[in-house]
C-alpha atoms as a PDB file:
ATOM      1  CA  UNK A   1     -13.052  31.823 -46.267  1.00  0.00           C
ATOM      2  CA  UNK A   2      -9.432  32.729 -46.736  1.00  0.00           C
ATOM      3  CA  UNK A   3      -8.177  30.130 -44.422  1.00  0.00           C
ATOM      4  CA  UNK A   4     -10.001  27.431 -46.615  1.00  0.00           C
ATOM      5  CA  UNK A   5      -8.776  28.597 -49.443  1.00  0.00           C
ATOM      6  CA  UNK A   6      -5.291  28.415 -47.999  1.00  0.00           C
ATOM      7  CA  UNK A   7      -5.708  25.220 -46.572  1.00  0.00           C
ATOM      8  CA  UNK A   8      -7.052  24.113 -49.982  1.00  0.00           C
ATOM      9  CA  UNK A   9      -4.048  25.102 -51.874  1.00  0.00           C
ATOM     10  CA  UNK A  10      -1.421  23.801 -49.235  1.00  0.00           C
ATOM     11  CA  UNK A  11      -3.347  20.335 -49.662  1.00  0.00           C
ATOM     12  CA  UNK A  12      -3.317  20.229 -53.198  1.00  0.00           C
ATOM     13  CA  UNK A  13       0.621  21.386 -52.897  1.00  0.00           C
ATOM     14  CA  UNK A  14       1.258  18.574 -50.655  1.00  0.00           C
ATOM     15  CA  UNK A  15      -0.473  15.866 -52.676  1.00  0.00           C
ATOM     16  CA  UNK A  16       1.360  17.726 -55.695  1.00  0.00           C
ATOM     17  CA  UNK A  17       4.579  17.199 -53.833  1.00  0.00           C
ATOM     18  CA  UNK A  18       3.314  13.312 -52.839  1.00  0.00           C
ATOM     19  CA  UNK A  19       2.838  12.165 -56.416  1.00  0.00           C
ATOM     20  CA  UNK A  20       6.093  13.389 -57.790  1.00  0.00           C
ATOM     21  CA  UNK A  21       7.811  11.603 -54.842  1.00  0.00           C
ATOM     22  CA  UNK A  22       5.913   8.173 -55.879  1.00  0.00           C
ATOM     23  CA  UNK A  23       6.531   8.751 -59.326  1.00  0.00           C
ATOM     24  CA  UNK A  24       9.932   9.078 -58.841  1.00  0.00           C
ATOM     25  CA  UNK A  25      10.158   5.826 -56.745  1.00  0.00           C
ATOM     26  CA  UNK A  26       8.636   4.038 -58.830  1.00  0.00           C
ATOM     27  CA  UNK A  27      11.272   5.124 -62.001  1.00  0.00           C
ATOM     28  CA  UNK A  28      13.995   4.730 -59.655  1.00  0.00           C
ATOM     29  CA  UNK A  29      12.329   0.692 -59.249  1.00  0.00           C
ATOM     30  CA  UNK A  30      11.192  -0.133 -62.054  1.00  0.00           C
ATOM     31  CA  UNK A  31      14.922   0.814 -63.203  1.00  0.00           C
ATOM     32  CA  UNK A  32      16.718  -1.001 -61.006  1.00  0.00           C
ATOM     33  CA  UNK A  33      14.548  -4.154 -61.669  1.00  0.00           C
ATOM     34  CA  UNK A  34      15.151  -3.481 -65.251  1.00  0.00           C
ATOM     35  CA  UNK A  35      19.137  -3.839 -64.597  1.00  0.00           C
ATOM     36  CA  UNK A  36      18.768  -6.705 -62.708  1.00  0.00           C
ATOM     37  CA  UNK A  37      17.184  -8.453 -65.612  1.00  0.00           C
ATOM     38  CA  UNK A  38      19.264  -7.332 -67.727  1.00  0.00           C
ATOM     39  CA  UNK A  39      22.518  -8.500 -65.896  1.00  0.00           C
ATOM     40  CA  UNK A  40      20.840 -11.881 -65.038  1.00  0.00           C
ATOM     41  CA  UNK A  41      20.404 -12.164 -68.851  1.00  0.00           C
ATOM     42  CA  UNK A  42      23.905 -10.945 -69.697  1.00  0.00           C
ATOM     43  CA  UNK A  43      25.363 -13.647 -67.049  1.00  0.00           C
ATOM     44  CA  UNK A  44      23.319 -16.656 -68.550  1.00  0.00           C
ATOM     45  CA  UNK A  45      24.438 -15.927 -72.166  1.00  0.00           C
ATOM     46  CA  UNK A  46      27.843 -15.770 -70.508  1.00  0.00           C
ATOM     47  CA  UNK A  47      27.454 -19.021 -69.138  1.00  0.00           C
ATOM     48  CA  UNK A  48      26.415 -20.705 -72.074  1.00  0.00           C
ATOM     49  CA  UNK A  49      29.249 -19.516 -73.796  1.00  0.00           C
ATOM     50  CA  UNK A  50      31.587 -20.648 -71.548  1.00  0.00           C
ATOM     51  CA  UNK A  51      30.063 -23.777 -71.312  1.00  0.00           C
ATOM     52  CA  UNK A  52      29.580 -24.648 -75.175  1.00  0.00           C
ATOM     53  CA  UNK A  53      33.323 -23.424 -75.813  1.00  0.00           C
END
């Protein structure tokens, strides 16, 4: 009965230790996509300054 028990708790550690990695993945993405969009953005308003001047 021990054994389960340990076993149990070493899953749910695991999984524990599984989610935080994905969460932290997906910041780390969702970040870097957010930069990306933001640069694009900042580059086209560049453009169409230099273009209109």
């Amino acid at each position: 009965m021990q054994a389960l028990e340990k076993y149990i708790s070493e899953a749910f550690f695991l999984k524990n230790i599984q989610l935080k990695l994905i969460n932290l993945i997906e910041e780390r993405f969702f970040y870097s996509i957010k930069l990306l969009f933001h640069f694009k953005l900042k580059n086209k308003e560049c453009s169409k300054t230099f273009l209109s001047t």
